[in-house]
N, C-alpha and C. Protein backbone atom coordinates (compact mmCIF):
# COMPACT_ATOMS: atom_id res chain seq x y z
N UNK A 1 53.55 -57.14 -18.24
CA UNK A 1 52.12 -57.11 -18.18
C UNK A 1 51.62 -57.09 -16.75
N UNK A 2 52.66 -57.53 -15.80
CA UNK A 2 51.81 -57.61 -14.29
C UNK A 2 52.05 -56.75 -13.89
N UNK A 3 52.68 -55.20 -14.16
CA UNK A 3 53.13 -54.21 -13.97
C UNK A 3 51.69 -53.32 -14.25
N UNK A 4 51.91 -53.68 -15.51
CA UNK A 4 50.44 -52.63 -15.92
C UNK A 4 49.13 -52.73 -15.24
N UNK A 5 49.09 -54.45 -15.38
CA UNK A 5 47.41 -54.57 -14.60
C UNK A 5 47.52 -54.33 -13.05
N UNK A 6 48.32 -54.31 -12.03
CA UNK A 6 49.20 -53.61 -11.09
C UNK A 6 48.51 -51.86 -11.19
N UNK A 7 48.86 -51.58 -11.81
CA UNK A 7 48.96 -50.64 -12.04
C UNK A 7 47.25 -49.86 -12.08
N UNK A 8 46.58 -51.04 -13.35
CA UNK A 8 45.08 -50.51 -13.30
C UNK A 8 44.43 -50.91 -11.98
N UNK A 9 45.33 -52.17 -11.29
CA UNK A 9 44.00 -52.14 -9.81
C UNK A 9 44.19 -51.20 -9.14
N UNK A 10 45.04 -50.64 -9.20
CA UNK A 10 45.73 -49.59 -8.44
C UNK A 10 44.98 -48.40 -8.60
N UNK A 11 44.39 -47.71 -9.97
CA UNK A 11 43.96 -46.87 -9.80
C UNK A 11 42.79 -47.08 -9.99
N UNK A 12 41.81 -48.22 -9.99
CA UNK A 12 40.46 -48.30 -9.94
C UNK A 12 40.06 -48.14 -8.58
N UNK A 13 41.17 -49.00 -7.70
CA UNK A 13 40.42 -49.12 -6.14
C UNK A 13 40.64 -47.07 -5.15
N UNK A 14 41.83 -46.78 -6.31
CA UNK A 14 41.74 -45.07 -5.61
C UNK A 14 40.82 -44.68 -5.87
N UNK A 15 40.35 -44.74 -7.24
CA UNK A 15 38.79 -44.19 -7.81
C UNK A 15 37.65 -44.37 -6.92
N UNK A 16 37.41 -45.57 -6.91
CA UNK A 16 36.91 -45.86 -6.23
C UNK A 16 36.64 -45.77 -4.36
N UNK A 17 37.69 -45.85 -3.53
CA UNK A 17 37.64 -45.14 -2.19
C UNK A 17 37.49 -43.80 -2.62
N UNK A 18 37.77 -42.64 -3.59
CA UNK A 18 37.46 -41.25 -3.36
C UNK A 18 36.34 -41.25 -4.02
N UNK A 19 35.76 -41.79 -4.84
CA UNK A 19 34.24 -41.69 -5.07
C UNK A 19 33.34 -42.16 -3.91
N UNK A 20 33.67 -42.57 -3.21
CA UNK A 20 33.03 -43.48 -1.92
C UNK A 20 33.40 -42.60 -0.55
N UNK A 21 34.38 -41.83 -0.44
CA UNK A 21 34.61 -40.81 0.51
C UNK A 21 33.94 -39.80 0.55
N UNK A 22 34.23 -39.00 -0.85
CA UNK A 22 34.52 -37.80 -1.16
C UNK A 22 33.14 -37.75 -0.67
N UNK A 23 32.32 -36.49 -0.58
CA UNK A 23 30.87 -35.80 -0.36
C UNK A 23 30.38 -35.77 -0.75
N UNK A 24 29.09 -35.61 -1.38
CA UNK A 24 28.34 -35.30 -2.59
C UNK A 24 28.45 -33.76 -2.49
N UNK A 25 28.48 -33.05 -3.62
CA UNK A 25 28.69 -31.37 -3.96
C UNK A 25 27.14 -30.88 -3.54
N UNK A 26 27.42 -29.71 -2.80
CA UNK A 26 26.32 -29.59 -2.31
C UNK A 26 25.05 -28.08 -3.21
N UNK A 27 24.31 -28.10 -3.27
CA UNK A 27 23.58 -27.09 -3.91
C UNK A 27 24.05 -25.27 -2.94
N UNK A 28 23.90 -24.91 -3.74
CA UNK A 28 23.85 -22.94 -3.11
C UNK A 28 23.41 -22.85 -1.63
N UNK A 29 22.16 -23.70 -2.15
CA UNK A 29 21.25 -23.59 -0.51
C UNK A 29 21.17 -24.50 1.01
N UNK A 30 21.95 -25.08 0.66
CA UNK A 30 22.67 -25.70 1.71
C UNK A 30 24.10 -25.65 2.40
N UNK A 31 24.43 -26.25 3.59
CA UNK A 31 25.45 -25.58 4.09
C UNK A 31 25.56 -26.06 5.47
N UNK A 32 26.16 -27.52 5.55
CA UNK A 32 26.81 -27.82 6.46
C UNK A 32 25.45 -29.16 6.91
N UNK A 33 25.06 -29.22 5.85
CA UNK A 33 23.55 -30.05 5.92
C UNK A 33 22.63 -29.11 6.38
N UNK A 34 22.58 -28.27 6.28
CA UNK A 34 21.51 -26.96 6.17
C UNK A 34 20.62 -26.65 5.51
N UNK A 35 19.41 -26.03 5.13
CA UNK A 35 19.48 -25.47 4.33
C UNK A 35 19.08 -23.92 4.97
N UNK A 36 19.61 -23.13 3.86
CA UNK A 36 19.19 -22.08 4.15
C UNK A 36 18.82 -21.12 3.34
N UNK A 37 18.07 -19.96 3.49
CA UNK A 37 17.65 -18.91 2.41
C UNK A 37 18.23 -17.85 2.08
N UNK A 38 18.57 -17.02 0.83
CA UNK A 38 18.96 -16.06 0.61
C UNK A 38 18.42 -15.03 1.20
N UNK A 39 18.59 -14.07 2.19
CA UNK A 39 17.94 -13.02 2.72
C UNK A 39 18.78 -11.02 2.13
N UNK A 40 18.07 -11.06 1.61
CA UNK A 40 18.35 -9.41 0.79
C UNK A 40 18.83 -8.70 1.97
N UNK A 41 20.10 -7.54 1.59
CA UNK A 41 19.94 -6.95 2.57
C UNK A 41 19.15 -5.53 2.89
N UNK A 42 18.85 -5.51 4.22
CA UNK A 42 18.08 -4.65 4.72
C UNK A 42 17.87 -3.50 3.61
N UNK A 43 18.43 -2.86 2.57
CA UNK A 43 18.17 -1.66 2.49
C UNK A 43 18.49 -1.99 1.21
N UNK A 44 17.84 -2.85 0.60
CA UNK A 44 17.19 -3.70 -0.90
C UNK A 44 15.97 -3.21 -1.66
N UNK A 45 16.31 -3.00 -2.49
CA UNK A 45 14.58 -2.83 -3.21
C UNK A 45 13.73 -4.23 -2.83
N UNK A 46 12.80 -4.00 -2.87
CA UNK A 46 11.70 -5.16 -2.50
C UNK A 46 11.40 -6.13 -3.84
N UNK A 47 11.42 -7.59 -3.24
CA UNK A 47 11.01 -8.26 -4.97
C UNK A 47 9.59 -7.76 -5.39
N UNK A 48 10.10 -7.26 -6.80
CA UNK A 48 8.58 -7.23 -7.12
C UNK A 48 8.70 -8.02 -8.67
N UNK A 49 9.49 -9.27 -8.84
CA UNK A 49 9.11 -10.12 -9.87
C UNK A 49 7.90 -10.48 -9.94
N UNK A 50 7.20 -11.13 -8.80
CA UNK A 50 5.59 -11.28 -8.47
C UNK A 50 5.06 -10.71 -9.14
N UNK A 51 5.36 -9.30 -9.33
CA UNK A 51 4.15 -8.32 -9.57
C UNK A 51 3.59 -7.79 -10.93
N UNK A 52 2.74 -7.84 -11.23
CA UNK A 52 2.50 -6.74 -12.45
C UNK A 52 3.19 -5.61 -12.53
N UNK A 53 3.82 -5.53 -14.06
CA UNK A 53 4.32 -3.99 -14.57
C UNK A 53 4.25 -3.06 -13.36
N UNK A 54 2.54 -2.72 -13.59
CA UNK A 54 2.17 -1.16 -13.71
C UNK A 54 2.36 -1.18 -11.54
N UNK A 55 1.93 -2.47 -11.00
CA UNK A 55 2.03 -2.18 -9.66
C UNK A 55 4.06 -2.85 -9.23
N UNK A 56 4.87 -3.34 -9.88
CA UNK A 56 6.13 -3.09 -9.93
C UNK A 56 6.63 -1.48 -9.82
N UNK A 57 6.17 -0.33 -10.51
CA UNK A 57 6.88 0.20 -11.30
C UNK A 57 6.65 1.01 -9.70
N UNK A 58 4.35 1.26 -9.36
CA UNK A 58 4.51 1.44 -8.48
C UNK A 58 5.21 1.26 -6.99
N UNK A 59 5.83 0.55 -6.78
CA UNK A 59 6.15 -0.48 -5.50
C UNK A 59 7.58 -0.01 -4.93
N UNK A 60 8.28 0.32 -6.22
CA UNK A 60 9.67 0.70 -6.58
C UNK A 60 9.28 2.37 -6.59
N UNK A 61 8.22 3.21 -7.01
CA UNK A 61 8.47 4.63 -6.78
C UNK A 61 8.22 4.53 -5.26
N UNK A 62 7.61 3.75 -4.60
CA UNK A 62 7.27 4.38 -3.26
C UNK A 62 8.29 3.98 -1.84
N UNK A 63 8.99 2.97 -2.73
CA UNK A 63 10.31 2.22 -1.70
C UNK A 63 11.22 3.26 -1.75
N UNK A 64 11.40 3.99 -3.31
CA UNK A 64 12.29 5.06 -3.46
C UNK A 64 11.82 6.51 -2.33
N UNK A 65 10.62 6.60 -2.93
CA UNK A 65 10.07 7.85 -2.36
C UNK A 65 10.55 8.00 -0.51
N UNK A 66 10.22 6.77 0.04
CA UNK A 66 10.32 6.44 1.70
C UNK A 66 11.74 6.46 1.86
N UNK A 67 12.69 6.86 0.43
CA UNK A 67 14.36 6.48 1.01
C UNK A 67 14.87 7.64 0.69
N UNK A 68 13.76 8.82 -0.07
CA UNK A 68 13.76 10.25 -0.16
C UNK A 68 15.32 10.41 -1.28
N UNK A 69 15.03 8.85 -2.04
CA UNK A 69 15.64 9.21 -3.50
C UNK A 69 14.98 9.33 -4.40
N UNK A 70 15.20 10.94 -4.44
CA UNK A 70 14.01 12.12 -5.58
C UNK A 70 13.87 11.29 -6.89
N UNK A 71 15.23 10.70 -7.28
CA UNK A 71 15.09 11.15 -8.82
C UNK A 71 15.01 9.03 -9.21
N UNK A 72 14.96 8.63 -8.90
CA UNK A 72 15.08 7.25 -9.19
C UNK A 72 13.10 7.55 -8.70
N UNK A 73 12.81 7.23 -7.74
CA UNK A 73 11.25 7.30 -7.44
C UNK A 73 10.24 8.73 -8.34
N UNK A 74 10.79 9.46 -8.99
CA UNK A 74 10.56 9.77 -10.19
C UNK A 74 10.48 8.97 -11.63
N UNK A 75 11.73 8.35 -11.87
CA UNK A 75 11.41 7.61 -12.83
C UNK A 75 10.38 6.61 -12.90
N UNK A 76 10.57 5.92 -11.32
CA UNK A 76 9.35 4.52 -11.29
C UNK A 76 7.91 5.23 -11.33
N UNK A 77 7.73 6.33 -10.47
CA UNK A 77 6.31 6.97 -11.05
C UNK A 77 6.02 7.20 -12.68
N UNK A 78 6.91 7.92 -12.89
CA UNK A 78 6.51 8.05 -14.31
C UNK A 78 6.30 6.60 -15.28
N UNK A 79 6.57 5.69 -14.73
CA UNK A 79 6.97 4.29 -15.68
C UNK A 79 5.67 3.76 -14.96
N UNK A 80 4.61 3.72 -13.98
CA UNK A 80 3.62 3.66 -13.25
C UNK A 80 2.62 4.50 -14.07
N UNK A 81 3.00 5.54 -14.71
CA UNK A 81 1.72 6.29 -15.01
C UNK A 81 1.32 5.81 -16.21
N UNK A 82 2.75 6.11 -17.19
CA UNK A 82 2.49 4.93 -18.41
C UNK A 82 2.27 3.75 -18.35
N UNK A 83 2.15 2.99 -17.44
CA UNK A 83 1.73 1.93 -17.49
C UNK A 83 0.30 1.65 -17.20
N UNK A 84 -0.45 2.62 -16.79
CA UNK A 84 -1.65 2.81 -16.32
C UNK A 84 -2.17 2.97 -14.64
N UNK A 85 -1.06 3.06 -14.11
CA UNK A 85 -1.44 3.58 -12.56
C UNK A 85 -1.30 5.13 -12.53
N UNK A 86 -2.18 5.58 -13.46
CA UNK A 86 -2.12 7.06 -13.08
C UNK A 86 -3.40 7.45 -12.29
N UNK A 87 -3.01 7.82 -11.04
CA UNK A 87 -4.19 8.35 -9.98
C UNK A 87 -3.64 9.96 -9.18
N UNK A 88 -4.04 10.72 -8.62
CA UNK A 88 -4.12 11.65 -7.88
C UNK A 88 -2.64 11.52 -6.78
N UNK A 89 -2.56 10.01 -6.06
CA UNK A 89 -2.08 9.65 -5.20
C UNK A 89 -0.41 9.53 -6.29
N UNK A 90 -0.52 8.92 -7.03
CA UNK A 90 0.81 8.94 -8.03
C UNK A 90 1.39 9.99 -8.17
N UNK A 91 0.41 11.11 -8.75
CA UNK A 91 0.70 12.06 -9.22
C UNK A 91 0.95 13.35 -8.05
N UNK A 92 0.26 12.86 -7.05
CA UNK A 92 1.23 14.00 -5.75
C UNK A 92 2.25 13.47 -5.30
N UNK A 93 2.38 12.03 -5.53
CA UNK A 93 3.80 11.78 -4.65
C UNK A 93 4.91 12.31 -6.20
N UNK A 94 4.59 12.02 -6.85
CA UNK A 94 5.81 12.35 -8.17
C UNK A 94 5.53 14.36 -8.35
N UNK A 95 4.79 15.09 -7.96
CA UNK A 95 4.57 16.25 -7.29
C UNK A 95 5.42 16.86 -6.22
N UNK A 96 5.80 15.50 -5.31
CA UNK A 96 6.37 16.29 -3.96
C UNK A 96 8.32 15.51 -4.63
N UNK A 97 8.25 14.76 -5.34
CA UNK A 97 9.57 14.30 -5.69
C UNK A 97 10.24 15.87 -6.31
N UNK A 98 9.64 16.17 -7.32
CA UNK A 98 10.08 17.43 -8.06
C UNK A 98 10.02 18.48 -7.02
N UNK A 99 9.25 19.04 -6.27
CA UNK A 99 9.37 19.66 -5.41
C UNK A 99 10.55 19.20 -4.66
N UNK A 100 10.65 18.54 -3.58
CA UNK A 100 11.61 18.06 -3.20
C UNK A 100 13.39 18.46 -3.71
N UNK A 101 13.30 18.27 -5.64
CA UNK A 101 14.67 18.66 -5.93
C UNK A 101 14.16 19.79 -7.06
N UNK A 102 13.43 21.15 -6.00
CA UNK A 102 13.49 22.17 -7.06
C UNK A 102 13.01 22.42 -7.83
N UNK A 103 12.18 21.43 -8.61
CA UNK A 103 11.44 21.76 -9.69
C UNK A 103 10.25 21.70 -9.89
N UNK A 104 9.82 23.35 -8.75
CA UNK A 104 8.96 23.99 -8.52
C UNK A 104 7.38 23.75 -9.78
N UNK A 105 7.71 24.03 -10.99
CA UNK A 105 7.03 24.67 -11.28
C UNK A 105 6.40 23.02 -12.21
N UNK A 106 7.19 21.82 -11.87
CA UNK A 106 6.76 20.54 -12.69
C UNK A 106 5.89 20.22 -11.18
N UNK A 107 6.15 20.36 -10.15
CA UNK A 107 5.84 19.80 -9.15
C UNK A 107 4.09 20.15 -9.45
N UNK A 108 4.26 21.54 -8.95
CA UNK A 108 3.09 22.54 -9.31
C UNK A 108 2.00 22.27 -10.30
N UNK A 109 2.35 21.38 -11.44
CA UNK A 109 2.21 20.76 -12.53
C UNK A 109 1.33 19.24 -12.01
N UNK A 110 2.00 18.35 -11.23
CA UNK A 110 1.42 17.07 -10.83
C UNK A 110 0.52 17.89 -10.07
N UNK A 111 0.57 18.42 -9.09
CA UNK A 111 -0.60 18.88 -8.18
C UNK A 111 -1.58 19.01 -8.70
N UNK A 112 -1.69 19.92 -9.66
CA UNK A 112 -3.08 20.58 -10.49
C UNK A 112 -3.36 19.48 -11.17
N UNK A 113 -2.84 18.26 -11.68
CA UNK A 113 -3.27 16.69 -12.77
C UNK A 113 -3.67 16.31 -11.69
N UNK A 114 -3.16 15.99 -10.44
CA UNK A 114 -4.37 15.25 -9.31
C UNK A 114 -5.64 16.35 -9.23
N UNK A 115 -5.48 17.06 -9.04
CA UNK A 115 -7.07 17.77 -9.01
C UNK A 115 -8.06 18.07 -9.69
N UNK A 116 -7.53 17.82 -10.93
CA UNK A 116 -8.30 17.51 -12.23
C UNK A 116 -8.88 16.56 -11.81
N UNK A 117 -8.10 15.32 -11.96
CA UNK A 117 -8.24 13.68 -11.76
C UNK A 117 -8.90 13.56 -10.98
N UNK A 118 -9.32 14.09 -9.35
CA UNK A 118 -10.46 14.25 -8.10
C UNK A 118 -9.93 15.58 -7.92
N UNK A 119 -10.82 16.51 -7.42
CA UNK A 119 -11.20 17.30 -6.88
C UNK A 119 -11.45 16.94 -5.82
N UNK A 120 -11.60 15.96 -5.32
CA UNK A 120 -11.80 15.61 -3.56
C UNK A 120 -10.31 15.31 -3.26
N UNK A 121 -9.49 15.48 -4.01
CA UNK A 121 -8.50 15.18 -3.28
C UNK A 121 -7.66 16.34 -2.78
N UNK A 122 -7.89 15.95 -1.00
CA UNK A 122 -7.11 17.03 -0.62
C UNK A 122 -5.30 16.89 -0.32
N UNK A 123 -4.82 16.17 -0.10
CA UNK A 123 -3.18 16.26 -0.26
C UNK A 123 -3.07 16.87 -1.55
N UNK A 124 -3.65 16.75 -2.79
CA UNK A 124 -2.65 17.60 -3.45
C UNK A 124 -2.70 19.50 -3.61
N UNK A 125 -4.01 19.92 -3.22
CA UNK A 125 -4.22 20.80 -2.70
C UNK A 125 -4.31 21.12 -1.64
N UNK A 126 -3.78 20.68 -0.73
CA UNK A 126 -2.93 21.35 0.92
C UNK A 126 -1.88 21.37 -0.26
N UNK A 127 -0.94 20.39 -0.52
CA UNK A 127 0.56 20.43 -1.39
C UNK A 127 0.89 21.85 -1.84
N UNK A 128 -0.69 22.33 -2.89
CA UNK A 128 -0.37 23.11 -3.25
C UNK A 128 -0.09 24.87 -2.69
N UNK A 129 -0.62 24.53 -1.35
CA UNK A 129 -0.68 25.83 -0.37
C UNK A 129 0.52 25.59 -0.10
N UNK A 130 0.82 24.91 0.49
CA UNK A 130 2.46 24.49 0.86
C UNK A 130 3.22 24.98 -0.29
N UNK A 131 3.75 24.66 -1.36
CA UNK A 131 4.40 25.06 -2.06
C UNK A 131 4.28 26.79 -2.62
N UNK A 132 3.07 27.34 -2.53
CA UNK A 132 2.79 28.60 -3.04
C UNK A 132 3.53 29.90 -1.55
N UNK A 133 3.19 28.62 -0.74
CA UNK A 133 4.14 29.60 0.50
C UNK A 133 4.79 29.45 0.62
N UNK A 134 5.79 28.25 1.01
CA UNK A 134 6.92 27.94 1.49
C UNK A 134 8.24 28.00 0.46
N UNK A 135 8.03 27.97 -0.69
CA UNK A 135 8.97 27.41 -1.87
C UNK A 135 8.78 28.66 -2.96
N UNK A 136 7.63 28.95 -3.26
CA UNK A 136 7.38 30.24 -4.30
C UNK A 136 7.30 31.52 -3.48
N UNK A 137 6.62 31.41 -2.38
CA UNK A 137 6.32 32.71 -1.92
C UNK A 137 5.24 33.61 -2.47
N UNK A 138 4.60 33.16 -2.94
CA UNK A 138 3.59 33.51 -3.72
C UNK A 138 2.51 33.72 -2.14
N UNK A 139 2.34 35.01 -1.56
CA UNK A 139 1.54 34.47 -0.31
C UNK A 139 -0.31 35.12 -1.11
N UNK A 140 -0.19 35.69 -1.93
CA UNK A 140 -1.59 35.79 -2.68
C UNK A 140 -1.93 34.35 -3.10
N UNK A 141 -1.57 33.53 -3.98
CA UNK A 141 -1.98 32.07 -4.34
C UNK A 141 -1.85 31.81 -3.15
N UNK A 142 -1.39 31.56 -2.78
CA UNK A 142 -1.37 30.31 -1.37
C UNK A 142 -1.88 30.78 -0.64
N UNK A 143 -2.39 32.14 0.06
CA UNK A 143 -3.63 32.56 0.60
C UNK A 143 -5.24 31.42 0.12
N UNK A 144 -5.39 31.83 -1.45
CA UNK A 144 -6.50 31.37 -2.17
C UNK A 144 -6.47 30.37 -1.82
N UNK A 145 -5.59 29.30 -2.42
CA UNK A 145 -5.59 28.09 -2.19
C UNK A 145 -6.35 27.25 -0.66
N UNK A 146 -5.53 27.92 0.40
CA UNK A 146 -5.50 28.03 1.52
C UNK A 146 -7.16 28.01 2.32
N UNK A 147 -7.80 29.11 1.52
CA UNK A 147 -9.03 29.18 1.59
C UNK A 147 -10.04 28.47 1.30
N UNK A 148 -9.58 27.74 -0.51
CA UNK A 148 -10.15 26.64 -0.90
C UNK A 148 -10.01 25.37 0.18
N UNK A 149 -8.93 25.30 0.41
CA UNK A 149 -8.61 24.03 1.06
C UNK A 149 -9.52 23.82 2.07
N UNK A 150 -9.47 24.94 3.16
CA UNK A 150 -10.66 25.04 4.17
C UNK A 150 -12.24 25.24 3.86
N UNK A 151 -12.54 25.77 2.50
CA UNK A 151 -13.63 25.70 2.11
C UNK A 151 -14.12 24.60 1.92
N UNK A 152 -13.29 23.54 0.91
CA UNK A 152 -13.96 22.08 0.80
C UNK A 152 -13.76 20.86 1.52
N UNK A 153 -12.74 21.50 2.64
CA UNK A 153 -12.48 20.33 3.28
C UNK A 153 -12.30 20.45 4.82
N UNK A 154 -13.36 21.15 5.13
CA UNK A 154 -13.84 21.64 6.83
C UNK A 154 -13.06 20.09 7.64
N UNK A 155 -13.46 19.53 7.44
CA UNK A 155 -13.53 18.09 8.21
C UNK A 155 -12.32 17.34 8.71
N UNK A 156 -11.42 17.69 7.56
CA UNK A 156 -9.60 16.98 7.63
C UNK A 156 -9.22 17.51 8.47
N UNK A 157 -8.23 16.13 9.20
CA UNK A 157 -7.53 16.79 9.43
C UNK A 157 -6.20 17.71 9.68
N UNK A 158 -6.18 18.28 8.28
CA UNK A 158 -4.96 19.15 7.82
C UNK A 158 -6.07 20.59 7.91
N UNK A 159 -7.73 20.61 8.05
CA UNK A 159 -7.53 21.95 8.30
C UNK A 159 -7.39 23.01 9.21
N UNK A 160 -6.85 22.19 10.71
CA UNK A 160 -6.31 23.34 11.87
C UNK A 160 -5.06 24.11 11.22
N UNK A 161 -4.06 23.14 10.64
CA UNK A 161 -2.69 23.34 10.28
C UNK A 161 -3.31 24.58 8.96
N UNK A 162 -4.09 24.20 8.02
CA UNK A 162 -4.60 25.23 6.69
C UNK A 162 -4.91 26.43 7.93
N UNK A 163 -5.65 26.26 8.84
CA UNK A 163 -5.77 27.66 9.45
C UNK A 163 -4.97 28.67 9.83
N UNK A 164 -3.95 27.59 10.27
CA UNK A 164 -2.75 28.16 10.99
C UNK A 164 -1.93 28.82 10.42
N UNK A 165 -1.65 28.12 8.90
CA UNK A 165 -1.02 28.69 7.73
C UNK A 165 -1.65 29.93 7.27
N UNK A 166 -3.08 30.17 7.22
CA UNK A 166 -4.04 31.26 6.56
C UNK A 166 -3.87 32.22 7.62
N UNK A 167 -3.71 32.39 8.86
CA UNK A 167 -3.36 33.00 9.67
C UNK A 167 -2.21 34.00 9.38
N UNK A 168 -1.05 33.05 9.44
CA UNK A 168 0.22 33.40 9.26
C UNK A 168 0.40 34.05 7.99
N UNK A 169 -0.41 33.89 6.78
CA UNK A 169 -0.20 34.19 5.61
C UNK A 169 -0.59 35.78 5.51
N UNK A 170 -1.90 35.97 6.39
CA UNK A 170 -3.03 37.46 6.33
C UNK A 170 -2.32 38.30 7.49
N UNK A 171 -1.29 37.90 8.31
CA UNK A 171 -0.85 38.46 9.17
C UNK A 171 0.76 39.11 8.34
N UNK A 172 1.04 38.84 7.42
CA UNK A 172 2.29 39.09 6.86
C UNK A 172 3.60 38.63 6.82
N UNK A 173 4.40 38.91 6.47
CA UNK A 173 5.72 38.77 6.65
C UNK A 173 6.24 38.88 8.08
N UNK A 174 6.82 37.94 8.68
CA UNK A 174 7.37 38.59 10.07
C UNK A 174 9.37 38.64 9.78
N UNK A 175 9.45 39.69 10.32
CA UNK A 175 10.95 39.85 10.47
C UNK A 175 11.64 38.52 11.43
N UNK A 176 12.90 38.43 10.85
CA UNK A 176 13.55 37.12 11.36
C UNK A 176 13.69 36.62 12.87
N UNK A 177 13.64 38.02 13.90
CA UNK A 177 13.70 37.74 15.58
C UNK A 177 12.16 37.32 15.66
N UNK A 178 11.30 37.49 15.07
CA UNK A 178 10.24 37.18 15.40
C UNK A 178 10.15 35.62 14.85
N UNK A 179 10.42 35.28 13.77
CA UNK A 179 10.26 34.04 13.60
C UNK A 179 11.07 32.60 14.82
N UNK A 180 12.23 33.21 14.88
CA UNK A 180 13.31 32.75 16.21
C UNK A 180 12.18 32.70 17.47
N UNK A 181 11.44 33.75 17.78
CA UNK A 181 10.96 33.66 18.67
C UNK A 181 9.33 32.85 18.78
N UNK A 182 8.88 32.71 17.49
CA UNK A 182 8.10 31.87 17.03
C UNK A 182 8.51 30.50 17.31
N UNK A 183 9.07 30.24 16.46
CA UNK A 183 10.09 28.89 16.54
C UNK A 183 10.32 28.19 17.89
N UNK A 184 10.95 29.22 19.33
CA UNK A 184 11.35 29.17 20.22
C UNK A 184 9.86 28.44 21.28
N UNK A 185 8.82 29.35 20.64
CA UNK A 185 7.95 28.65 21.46
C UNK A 185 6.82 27.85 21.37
N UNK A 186 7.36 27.26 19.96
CA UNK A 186 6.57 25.87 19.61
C UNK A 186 7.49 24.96 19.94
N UNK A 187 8.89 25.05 20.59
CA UNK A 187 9.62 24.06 21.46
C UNK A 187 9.32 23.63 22.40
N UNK A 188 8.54 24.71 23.15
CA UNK A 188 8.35 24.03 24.79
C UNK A 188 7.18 23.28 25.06
């Protein structure tokens, strides 16, 4: 019997010094008696738990849009529009996404729903001069356009650049040494 109880002081008083040593376990956010914060890295989507749906869905197309990933900042627009952030400004940036990967003629599509939606809005009609020249080649539409643009919107300023374009458009096609040499002397 003096073996055993031997035995239990024995392992009460170990219990005891390592409960009395040992550390207390420390939480996630601490660290070395620290505390410190989780910091996302740099090139993270942004929290938008905070946020409402419809300005989430927005927040996430435009983090995408600025990282010029077409097709993910597509989906968050579209999940923005159904949700009820459908504006002009939505609908040209999810305009220049499709543009962006080719698909000319959906892009072409948001443009004309913002101008429905305002008619004062000029990015999506500059957009649409841009695209009727640069991407379709269409230099009759994008002439028009071109014209509109400067018709209702004397004041912006995108309409030196609309001039410049309407210029270039009524002047024709230039053969490729000429463009090189174009090119060459908006460098210097």
């Amino acid at each position: 019997m003096p073996m055993v109880l031997v035995g239990l002081v024995s392992f009460a008083l170990g219990a005891g010094v390592i409960w009395i040593v040992k550390p207390e376990p420390r939480s996630p956010e601490t660290q070395n008696g620290a505390t410190t914060t989780f910091t996302p890295p740099a090139d993270a989507p942004p929290d938008v738990s905070h946020l409402a749906p419809p300005d989430a869905a927005l927040t996430l197309a435009n983090w995408n849009y600025d990282r010029q990933n077409w097709s993910h900042a597509i989906e968050h627009y579209q999940e923005a529009i159904v949700l009820g952030r459908d504006n002009p400004d939505v609908r040209t940036d999810l305009g220049n996404c499709f543009r962006f990967l080719g698909q000319t003629q959906k892009a072409l599509e948001q443009y004309e729903t913002a101008q429905k939606q305002n008619p004062q809005h000029e990015n999506s009609l500059y957009n649409q001069a841009g695209l009727f020249s640069e991407v379709l080649h269409d230099n009759e539409r994008a002439k028009a356009i071109t014209r509109e643009f400067i018709a209702r919107f004397p004041q912006s300023p995108r309409a030196e650049p609309a001039k410049k374009l309407l210029s270039e458009l009524e002047a024709g096609p230039k053969d490729d040494k000429q463009r090189i040499l174009d090119w060459l002397n908006t460098r210097r």
